[in-house]
C-alpha atoms as a PDB file:
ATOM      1  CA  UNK A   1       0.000   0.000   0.000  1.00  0.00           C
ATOM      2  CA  UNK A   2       0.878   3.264  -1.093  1.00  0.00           C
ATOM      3  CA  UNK A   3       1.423   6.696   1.195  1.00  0.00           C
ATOM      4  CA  UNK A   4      -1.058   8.196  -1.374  1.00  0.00           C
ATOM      5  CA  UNK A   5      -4.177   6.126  -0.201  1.00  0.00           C
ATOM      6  CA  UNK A   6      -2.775   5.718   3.374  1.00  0.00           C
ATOM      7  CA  UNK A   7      -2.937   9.703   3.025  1.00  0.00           C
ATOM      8  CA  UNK A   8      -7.085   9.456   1.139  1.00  0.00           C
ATOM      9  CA  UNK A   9      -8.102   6.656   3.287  1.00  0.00           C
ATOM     10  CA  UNK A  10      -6.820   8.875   6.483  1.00  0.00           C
ATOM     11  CA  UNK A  11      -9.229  12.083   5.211  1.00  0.00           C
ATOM     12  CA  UNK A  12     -12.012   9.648   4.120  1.00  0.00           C
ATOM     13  CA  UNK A  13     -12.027   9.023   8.045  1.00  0.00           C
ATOM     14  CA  UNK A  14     -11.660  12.195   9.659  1.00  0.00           C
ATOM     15  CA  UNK A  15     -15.242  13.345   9.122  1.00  0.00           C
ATOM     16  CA  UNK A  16     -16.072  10.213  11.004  1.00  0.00           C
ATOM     17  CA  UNK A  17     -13.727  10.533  13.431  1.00  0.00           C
ATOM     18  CA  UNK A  18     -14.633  14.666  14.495  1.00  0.00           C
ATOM     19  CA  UNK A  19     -18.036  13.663  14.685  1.00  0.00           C
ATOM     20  CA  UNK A  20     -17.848  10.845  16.848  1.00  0.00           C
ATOM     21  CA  UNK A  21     -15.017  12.991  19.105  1.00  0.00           C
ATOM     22  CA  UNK A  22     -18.265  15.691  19.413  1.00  0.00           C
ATOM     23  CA  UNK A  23     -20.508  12.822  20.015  1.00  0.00           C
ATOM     24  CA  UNK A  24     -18.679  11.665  22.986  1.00  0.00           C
ATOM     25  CA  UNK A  25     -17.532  14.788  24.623  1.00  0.00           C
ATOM     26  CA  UNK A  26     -21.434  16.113  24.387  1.00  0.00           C
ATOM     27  CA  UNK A  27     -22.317  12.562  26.291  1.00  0.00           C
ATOM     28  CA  UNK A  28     -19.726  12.942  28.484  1.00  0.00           C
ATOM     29  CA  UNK A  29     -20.468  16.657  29.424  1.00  0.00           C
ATOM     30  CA  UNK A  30     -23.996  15.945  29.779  1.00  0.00           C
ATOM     31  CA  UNK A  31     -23.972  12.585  31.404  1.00  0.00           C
ATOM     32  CA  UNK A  32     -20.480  12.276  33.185  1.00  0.00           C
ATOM     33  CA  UNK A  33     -18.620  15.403  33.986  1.00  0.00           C
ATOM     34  CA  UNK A  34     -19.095  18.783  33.523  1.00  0.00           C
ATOM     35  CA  UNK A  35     -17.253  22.010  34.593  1.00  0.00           C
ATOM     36  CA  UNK A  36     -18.229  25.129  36.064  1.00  0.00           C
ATOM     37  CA  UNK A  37     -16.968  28.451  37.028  1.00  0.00           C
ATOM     38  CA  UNK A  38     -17.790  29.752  40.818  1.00  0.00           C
ATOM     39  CA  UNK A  39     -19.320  33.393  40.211  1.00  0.00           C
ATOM     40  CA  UNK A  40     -19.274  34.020  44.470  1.00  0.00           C
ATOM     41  CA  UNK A  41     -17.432  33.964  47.429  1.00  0.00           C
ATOM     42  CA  UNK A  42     -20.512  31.812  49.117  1.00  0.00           C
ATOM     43  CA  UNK A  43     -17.856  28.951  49.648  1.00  0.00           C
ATOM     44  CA  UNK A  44     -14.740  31.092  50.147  1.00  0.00           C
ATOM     45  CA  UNK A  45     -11.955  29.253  51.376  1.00  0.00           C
ATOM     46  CA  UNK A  46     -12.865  25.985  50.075  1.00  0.00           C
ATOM     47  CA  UNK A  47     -13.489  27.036  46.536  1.00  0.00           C
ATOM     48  CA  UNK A  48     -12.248  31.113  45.456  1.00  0.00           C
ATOM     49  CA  UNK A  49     -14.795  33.154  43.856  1.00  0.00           C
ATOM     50  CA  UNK A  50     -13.884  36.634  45.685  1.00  0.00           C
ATOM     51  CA  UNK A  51     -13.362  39.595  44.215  1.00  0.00           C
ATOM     52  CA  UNK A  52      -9.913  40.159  43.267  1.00  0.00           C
ATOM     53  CA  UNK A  53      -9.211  36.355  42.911  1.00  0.00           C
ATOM     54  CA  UNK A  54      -8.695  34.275  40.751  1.00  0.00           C
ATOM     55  CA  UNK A  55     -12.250  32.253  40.482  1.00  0.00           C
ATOM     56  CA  UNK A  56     -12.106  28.258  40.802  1.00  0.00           C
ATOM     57  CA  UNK A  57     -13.493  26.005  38.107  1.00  0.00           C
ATOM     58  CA  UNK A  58     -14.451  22.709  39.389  1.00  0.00           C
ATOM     59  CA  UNK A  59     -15.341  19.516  37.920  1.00  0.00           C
ATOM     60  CA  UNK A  60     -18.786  18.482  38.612  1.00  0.00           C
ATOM     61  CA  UNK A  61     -19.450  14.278  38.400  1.00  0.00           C
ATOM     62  CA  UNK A  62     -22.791  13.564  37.655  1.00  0.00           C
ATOM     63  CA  UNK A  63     -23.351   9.629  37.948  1.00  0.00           C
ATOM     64  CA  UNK A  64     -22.982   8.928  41.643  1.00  0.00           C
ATOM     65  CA  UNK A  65     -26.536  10.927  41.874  1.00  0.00           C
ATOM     66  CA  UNK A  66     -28.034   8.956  39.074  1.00  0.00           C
ATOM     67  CA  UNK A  67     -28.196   6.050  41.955  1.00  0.00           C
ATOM     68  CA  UNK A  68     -28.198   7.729  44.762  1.00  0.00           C
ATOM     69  CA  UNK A  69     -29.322  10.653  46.499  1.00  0.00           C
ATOM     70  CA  UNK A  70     -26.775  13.683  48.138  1.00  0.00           C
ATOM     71  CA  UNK A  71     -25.270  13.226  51.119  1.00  0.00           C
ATOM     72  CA  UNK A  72     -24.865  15.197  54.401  1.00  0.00           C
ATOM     73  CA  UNK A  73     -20.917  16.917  53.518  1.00  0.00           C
ATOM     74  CA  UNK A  74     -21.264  16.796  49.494  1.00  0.00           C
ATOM     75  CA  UNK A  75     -20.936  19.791  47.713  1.00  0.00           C
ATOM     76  CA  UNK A  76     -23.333  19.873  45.034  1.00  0.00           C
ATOM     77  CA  UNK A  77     -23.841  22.411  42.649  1.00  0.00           C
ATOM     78  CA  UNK A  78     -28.412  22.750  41.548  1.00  0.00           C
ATOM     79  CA  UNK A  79     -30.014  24.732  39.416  1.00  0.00           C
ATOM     80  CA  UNK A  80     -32.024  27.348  41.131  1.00  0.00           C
ATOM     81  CA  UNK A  81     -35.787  26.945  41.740  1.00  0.00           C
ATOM     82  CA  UNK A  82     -38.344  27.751  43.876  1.00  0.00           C
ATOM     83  CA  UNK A  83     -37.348  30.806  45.640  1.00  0.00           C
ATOM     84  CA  UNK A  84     -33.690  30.282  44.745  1.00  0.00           C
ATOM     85  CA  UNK A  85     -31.998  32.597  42.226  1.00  0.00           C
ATOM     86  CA  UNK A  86     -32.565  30.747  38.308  1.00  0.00           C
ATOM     87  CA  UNK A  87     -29.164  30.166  37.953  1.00  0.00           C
ATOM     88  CA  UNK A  88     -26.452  27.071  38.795  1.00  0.00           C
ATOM     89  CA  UNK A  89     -25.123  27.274  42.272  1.00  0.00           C
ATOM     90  CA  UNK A  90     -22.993  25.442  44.111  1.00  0.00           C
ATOM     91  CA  UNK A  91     -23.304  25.081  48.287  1.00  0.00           C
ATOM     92  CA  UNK A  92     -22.585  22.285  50.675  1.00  0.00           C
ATOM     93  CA  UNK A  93     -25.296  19.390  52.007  1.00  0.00           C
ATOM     94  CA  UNK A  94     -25.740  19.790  55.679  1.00  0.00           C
ATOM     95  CA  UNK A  95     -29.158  18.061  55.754  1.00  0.00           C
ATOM     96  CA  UNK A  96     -31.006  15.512  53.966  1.00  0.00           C
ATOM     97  CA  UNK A  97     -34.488  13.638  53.851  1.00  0.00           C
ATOM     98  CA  UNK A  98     -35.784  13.444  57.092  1.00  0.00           C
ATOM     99  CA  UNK A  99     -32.928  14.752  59.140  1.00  0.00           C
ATOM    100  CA  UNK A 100     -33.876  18.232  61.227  1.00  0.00           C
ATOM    101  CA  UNK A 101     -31.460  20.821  61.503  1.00  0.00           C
ATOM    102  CA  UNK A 102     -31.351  24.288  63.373  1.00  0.00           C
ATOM    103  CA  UNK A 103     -28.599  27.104  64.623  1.00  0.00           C
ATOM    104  CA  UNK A 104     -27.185  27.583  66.903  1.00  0.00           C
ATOM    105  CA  UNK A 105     -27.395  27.435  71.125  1.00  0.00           C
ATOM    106  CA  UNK A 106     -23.772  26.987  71.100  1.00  0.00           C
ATOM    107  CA  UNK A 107     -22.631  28.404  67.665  1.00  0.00           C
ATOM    108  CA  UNK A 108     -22.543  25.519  66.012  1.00  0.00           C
ATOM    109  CA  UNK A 109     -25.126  24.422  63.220  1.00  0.00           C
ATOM    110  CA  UNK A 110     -26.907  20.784  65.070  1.00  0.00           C
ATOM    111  CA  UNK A 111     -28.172  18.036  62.270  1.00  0.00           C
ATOM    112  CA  UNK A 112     -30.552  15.541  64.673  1.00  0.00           C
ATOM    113  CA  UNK A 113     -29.548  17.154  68.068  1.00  0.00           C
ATOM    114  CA  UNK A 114     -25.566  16.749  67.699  1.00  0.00           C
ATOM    115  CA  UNK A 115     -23.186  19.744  66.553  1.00  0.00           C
ATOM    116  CA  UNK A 116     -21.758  19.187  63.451  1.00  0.00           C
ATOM    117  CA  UNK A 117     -18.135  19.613  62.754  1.00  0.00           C
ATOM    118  CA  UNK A 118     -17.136  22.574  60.342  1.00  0.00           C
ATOM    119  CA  UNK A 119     -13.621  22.153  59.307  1.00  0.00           C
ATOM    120  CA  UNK A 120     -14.477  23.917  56.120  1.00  0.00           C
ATOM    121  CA  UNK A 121     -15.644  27.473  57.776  1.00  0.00           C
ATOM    122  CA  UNK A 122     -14.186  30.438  56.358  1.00  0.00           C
ATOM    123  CA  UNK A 123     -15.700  32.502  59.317  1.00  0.00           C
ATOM    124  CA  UNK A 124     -17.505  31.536  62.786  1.00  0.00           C
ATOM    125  CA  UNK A 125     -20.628  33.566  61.626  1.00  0.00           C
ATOM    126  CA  UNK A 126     -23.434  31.498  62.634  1.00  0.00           C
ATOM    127  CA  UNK A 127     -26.759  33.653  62.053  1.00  0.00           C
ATOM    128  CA  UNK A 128     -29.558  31.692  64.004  1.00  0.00           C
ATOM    129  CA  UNK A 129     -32.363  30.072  62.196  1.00  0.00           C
ATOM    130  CA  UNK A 130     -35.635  28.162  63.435  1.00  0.00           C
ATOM    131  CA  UNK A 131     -35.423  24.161  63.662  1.00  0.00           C
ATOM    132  CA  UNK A 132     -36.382  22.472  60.714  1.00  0.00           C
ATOM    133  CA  UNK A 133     -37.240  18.817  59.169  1.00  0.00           C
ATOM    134  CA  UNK A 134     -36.347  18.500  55.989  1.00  0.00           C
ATOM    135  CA  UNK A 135     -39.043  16.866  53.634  1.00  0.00           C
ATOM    136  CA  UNK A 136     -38.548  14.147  51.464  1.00  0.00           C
ATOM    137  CA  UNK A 137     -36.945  14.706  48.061  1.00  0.00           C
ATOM    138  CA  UNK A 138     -35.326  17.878  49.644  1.00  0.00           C
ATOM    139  CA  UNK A 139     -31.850  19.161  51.356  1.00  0.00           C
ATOM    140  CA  UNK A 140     -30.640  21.828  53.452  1.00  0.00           C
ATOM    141  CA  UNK A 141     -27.562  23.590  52.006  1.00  0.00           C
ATOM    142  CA  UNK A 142     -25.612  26.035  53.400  1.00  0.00           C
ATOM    143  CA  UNK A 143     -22.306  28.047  52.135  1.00  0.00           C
ATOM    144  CA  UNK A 144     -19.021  27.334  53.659  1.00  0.00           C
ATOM    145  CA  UNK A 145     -18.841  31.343  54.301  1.00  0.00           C
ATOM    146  CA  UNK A 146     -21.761  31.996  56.146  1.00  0.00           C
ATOM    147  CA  UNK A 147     -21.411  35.241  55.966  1.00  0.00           C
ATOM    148  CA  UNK A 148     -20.763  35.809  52.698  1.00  0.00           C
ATOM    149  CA  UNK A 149     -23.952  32.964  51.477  1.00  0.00           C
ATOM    150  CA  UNK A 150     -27.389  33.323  50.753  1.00  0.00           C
ATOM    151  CA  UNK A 151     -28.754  29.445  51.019  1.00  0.00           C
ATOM    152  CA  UNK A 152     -31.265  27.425  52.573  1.00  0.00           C
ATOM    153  CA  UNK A 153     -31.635  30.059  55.630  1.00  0.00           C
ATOM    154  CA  UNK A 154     -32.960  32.691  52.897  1.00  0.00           C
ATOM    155  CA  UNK A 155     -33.961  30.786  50.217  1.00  0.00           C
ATOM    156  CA  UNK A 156     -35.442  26.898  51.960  1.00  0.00           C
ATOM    157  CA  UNK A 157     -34.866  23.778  50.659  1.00  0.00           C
ATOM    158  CA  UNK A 158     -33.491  22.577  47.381  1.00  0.00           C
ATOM    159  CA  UNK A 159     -35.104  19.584  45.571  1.00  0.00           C
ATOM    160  CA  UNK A 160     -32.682  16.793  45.150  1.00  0.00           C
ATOM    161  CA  UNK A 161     -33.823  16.392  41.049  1.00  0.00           C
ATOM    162  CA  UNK A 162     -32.590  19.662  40.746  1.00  0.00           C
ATOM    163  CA  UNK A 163     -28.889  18.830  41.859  1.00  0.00           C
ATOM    164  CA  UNK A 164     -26.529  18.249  38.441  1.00  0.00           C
ATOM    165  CA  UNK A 165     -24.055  16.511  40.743  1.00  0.00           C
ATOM    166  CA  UNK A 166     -21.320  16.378  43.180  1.00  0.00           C
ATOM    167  CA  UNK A 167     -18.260  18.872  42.945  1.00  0.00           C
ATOM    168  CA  UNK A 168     -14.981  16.907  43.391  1.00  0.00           C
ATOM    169  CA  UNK A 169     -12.361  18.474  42.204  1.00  0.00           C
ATOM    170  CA  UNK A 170     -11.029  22.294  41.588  1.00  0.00           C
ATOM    171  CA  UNK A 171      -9.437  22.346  38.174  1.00  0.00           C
ATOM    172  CA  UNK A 172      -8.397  25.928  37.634  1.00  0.00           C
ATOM    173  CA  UNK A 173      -6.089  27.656  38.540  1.00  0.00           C
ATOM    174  CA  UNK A 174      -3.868  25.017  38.049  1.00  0.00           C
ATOM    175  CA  UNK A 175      -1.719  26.512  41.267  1.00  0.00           C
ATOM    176  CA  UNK A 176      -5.084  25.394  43.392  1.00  0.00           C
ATOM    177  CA  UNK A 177      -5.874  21.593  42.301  1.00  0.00           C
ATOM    178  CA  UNK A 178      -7.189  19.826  44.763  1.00  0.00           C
ATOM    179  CA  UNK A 179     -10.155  17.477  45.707  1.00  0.00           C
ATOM    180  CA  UNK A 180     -13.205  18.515  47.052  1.00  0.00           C
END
């Protein structure tokens, strides 16, 4: 066989091939893993979206929640609804289905009667808020800089079919890869 129809039989292909490249990466961004930029500092220290920072992307996997629902710690990122902003958003799970959860006796945020620990806090700013059960289908989310967040105590509960998935991983800048 000739280089000349090595060299056709190559371009013959390459239709074939780009489509089925923009085939898979539109399956795997819709299905798999998807990133997204962090437009606040809601979540400031563990993910950067302050003013006069350089903003985190993050990459967002989408399958674990195909089987199973959010769990207390996860940081999910929903589309608003409801009384949320329309918009994606990204916050962490403190409650799910079931569980109650209310602030703050002892400055601490208390899922079923016990303090949770808050490694994550950018700031001790723990503005009180009424006990609550969450319903089924539902979670409670809250920012990691209370402060600086405007989540479940302002806007209630998100529904879980409106979570895209689980944040694991920042992305960009490269100087701050890490897992979630």
């Amino acid at each position: 066989m000739t280089s000349a129809s090595t060299d056709r039989s190559f371009f013959k292909e390459l239709p074939f091939l780009a489509v089925t490249a923009v085939v898979l990466a539109l399956l795997i961004r819709t299905f798999v893993l998807q990133t997204f930029y962090i437009p606040s500092g809601s979540m400031e220290r563990t993910l950067h979206g302050c003013e006069g920072c350089t903003r985190d992307r993050v990459i967002v996997e989408k399958v674990s929640y195909l089987v199973s629902d959010p769990d207390q710690g996860d940081i999910v990122v929903f589309h608003g609804t409801g009384n949320w902003p329309k918009e994606d958003l990204i916050k962490r799970v403190i409650a799910t289905a079931g569980q109650t959860v209310e602030c703050c006796d002892d400055g601490k945020v208390s899922v079923d009667g016990k303090a949770i620990d808050e490694p994550y806090l950018y700031q001790d700013d723990h503005r009180a808020f009424d006990k609550v059960t969450v319903p089924e289908g539902m979670l409670w989310v809250m920012g990691d800089h209370r402060s600086g967040s405007s989540d479940s105590r302002d806007h209630g509960f998100v529904p879980v079919d409106s979570v895209v998935g689980h944040a694991r991983m920042i992305i960009w800048p490269v100087t701050r890869w890490d897992w979630l």
